[in-house]
N, C-alpha and C. Protein backbone atom coordinates (compact mmCIF):
# COMPACT_ATOMS: atom_id res chain seq x y z
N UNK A 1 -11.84 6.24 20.01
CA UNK A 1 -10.75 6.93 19.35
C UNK A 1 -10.85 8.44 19.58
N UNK A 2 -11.53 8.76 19.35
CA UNK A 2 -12.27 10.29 20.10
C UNK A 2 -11.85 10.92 21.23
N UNK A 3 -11.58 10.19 22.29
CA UNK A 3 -11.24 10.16 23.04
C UNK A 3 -9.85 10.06 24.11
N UNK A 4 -9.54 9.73 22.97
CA UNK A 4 -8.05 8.88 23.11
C UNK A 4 -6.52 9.87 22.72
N UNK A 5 -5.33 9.80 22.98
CA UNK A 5 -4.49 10.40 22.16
C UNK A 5 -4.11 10.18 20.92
N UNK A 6 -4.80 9.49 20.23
CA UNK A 6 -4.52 9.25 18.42
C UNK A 6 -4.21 10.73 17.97
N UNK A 7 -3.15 10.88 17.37
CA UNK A 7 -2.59 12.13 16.87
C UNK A 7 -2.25 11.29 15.32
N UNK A 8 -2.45 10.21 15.02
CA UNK A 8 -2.46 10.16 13.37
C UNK A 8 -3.49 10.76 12.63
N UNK A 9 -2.85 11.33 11.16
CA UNK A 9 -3.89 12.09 10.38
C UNK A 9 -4.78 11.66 9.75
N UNK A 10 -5.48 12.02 9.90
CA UNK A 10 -7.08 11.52 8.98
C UNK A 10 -6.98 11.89 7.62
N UNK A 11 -5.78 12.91 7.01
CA UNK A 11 -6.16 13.03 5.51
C UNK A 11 -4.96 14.06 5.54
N UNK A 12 -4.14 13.63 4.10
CA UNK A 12 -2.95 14.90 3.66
C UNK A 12 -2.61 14.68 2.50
N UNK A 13 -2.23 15.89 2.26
CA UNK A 13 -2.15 15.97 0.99
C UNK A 13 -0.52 16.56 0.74
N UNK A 14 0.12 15.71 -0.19
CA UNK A 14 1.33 16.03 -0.53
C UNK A 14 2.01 16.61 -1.60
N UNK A 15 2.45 17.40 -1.88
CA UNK A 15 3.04 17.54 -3.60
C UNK A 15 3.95 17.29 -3.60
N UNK A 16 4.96 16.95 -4.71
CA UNK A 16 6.25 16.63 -5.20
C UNK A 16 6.75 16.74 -6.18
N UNK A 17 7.95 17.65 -6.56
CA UNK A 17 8.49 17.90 -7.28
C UNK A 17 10.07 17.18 -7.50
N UNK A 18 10.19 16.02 -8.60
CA UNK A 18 11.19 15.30 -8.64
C UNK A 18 12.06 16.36 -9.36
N UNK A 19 13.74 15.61 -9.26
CA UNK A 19 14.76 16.40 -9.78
C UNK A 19 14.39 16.70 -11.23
N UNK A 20 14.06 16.06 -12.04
CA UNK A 20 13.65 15.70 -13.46
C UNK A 20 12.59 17.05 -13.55
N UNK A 21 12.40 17.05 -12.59
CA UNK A 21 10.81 18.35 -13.38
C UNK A 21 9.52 18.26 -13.13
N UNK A 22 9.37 16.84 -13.02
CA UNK A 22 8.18 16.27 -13.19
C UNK A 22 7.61 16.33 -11.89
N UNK A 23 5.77 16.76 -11.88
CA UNK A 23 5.40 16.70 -10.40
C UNK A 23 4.19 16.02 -10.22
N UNK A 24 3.97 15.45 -8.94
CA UNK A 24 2.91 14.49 -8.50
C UNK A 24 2.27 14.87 -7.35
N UNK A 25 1.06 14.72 -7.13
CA UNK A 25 0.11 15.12 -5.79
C UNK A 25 -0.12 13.66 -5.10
N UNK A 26 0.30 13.19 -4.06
CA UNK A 26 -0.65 12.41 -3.16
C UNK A 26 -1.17 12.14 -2.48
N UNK A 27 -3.02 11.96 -2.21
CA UNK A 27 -3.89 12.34 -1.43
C UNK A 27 -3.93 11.20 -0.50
N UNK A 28 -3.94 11.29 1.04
CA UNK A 28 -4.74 10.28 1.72
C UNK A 28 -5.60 10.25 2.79
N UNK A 29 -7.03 9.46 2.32
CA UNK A 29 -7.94 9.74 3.41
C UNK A 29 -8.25 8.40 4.06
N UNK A 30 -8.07 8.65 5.32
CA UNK A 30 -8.52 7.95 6.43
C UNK A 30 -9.89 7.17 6.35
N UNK A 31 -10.69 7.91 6.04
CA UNK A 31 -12.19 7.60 6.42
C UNK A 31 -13.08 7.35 5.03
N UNK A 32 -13.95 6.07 4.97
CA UNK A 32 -14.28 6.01 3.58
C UNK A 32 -15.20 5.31 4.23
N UNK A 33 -16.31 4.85 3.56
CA UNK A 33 -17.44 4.17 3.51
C UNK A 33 -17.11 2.52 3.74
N UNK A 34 -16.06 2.15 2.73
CA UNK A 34 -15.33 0.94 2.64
C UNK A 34 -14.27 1.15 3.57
N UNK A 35 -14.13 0.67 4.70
CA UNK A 35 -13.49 0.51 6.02
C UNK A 35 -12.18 -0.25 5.59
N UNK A 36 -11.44 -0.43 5.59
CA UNK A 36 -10.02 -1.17 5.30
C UNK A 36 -9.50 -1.65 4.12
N UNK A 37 -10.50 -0.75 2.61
CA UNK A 37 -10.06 -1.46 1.60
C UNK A 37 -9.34 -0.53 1.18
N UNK A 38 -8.04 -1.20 0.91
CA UNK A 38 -7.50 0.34 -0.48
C UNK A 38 -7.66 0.59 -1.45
N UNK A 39 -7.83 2.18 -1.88
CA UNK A 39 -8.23 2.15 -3.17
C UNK A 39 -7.14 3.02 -3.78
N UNK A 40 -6.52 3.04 -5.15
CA UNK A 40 -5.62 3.29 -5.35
C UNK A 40 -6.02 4.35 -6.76
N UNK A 41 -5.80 5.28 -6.91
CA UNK A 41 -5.49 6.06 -9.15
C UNK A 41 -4.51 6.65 -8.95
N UNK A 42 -4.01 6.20 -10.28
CA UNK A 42 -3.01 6.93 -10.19
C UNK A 42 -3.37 7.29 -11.98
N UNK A 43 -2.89 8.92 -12.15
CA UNK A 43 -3.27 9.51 -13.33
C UNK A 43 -1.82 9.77 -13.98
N UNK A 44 -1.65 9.49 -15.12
CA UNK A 44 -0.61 10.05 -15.87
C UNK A 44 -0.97 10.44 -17.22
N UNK A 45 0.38 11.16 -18.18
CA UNK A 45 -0.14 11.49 -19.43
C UNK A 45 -0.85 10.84 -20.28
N UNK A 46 -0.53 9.67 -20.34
CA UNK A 46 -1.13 8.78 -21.21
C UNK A 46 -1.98 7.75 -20.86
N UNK A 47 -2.25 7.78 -19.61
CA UNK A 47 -2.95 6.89 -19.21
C UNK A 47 -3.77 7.04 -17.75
N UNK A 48 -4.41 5.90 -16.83
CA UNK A 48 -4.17 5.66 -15.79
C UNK A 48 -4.75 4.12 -15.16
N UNK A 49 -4.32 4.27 -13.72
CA UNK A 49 -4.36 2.93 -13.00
C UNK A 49 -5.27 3.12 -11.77
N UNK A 50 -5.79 2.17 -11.73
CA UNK A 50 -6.77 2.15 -10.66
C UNK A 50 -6.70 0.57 -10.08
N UNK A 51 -6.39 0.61 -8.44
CA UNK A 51 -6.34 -0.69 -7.78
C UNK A 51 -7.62 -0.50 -6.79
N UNK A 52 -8.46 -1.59 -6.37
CA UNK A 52 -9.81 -1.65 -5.48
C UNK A 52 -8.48 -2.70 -4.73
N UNK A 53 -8.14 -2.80 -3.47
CA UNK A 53 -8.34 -3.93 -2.68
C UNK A 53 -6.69 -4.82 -3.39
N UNK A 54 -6.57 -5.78 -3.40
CA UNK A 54 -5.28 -6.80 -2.99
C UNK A 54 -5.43 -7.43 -4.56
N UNK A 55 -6.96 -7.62 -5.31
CA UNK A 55 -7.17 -8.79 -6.08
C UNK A 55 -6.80 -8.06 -7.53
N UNK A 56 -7.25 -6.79 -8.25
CA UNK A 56 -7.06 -6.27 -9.35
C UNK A 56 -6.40 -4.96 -9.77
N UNK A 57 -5.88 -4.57 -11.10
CA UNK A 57 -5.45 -3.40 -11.37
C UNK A 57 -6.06 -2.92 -12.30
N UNK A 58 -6.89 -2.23 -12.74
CA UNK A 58 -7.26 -1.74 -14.42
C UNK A 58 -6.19 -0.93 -14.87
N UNK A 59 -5.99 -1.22 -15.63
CA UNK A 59 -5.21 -0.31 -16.56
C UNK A 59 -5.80 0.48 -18.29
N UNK A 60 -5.67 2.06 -17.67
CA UNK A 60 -6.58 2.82 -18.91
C UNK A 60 -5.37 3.31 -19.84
N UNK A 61 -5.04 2.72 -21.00
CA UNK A 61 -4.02 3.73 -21.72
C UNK A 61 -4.88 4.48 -22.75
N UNK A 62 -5.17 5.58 -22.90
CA UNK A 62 -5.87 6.51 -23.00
C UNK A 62 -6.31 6.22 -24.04
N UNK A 63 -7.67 6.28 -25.17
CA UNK A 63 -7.56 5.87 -26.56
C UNK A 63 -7.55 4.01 -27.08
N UNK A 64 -7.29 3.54 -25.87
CA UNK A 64 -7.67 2.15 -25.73
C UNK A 64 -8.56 1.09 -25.06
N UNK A 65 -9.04 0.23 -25.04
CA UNK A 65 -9.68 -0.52 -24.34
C UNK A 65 -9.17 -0.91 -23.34
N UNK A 66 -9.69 -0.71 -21.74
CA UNK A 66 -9.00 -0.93 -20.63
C UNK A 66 -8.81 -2.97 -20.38
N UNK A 67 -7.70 -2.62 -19.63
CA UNK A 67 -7.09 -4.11 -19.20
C UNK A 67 -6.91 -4.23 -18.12
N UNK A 68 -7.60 -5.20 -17.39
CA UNK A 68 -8.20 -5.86 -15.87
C UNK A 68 -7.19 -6.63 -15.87
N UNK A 69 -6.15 -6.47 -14.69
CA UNK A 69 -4.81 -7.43 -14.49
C UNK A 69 -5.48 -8.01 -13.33
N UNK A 70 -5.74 -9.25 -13.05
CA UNK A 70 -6.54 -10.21 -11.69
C UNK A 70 -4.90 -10.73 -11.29
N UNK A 71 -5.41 -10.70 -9.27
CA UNK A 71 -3.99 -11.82 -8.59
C UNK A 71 -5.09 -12.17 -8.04
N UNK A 72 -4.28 -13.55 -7.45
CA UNK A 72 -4.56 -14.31 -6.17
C UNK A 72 -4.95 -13.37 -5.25
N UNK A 73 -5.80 -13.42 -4.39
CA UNK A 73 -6.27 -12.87 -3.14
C UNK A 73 -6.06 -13.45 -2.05
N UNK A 74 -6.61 -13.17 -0.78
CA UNK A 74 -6.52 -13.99 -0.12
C UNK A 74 -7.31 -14.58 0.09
N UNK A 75 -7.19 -16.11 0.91
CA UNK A 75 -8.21 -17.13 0.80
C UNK A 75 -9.48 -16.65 1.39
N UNK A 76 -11.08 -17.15 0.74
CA UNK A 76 -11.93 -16.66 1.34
C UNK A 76 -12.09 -16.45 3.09
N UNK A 77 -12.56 -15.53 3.07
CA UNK A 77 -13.35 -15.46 4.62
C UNK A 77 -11.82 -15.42 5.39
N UNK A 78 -11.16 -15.07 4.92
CA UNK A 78 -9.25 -14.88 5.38
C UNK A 78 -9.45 -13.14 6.18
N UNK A 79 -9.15 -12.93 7.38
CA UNK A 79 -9.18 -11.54 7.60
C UNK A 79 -8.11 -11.27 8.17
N UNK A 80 -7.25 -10.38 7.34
CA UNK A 80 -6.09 -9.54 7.66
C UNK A 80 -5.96 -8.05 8.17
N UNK A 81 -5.98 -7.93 9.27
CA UNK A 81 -5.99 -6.60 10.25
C UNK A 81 -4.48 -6.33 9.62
N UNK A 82 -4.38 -4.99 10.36
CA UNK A 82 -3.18 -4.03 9.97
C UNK A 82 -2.31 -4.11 8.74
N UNK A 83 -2.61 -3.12 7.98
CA UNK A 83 -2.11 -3.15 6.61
C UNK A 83 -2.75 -4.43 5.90
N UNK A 84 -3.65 -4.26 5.61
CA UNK A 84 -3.86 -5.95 4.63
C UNK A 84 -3.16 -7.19 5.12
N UNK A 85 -2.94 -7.58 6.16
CA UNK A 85 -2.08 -8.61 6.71
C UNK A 85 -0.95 -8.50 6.67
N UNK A 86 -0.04 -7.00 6.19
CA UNK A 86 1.88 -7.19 6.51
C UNK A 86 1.87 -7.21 7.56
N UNK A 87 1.19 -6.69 8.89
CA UNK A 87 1.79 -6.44 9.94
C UNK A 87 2.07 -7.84 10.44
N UNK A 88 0.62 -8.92 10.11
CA UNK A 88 0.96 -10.08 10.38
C UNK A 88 1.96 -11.26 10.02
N UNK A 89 2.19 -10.82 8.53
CA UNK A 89 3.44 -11.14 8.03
C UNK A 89 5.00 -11.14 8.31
N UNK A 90 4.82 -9.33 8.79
CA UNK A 90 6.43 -9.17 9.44
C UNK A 90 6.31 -9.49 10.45
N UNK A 91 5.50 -9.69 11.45
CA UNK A 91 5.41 -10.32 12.81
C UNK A 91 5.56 -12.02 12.92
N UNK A 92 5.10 -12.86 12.21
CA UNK A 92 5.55 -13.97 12.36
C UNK A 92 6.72 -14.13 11.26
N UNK A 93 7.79 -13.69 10.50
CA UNK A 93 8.55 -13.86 10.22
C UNK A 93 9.62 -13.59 10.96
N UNK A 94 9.31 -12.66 11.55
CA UNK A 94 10.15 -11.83 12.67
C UNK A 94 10.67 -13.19 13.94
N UNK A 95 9.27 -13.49 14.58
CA UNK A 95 9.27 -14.53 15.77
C UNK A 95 9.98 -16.17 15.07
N UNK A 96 9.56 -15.94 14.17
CA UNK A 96 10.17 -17.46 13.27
C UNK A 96 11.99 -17.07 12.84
N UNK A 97 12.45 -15.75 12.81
CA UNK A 97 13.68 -15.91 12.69
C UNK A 97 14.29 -15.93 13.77
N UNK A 98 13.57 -15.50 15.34
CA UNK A 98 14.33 -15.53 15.99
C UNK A 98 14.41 -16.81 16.79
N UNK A 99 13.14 -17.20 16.43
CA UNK A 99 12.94 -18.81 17.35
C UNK A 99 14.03 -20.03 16.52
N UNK A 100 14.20 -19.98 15.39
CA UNK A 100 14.96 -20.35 14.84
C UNK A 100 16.23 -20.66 14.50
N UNK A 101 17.18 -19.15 15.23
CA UNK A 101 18.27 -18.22 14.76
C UNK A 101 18.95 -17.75 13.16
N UNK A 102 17.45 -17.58 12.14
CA UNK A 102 18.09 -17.72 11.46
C UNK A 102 17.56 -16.67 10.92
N UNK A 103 18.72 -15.46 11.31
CA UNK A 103 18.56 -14.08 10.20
C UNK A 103 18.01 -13.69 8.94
N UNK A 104 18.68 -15.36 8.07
CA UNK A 104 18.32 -14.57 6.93
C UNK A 104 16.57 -14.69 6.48
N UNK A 105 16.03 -14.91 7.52
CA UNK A 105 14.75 -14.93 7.15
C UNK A 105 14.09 -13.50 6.92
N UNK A 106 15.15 -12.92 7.43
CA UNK A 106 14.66 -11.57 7.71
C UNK A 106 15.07 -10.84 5.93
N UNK A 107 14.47 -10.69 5.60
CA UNK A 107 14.86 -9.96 4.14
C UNK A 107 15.01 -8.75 3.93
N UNK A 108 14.88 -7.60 4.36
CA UNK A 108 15.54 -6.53 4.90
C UNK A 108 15.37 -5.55 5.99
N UNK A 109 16.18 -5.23 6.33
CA UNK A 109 16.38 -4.40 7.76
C UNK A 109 15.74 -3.07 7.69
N UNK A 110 15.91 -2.37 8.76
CA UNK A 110 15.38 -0.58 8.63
C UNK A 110 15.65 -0.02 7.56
N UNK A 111 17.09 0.02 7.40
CA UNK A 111 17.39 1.16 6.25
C UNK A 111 17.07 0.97 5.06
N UNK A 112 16.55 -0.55 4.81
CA UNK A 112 16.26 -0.67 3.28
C UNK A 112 14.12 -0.56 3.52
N UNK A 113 13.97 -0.98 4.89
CA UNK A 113 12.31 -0.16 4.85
C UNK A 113 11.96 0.71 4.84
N UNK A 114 12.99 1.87 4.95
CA UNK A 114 12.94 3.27 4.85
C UNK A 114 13.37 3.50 3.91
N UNK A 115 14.40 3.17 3.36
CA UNK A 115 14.40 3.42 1.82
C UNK A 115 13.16 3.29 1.08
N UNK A 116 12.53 1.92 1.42
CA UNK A 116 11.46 1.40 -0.08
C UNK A 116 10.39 2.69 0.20
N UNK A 117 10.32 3.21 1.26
CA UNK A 117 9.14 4.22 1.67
C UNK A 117 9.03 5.68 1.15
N UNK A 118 10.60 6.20 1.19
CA UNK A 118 11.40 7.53 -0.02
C UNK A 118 10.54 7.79 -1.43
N UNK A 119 10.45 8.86 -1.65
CA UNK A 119 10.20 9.35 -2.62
C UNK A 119 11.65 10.23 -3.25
């Protein structure tokens, strides 16, 4: 990679200021000890959230005893390259709508994946 033309960023930092007033920082780093897991906080007034990975959420409301929300994961010893397995997801949904002909497998197009991505 070193070597290579990779021009994606290893780490940025964003601020944002919504119409409302209200403002948010979000940090992201590339490089961690834990190689492909995400880790997620998010801090607010009254609280905050913290995600490790696909399986849990804690939730701290400030002044209370925290609450461990558990999902389904994926099946053991299951390994999902790019993005936690979407890439593999939109890729065989993709080949399955077209081998098929049937569009509506497709559940939304560019403008609504660029939308969901907007701040």
């Amino acid at each position: 990679v070193y070597h290579a033309d990779n021009d994606v960023c290893d780490q940025q930092v964003v601020n944002l200021e919504f119409e409302t007033g209200q403002t948010a920082t979000f940090s992201m780093i590339a490089f961690t000890n834990d190689v492909c897991l995400r880790k997620s906080r998010i801090f607010g007034t009254l609280g905050e959230l913290e995600c490790v990975g696909e399986t849990s959420i804690k939730m701290q409301i400030f002044g209370e005893a925290p609450e461990l929300v558990q999902f389904d994961g994926a099946p053991e010893g299951t390994y999902l390259p790019g993005h936690n397995g979407a890439d593999l997801y939109l890729a065989t949904t993709f080949f399955d709508a077209v081998r098929s002909g049937d569009g509506s497998k497709i559940l939304s197009g560019p403008l609504e994946s660029l939308e969901s991505h907007e701040m």
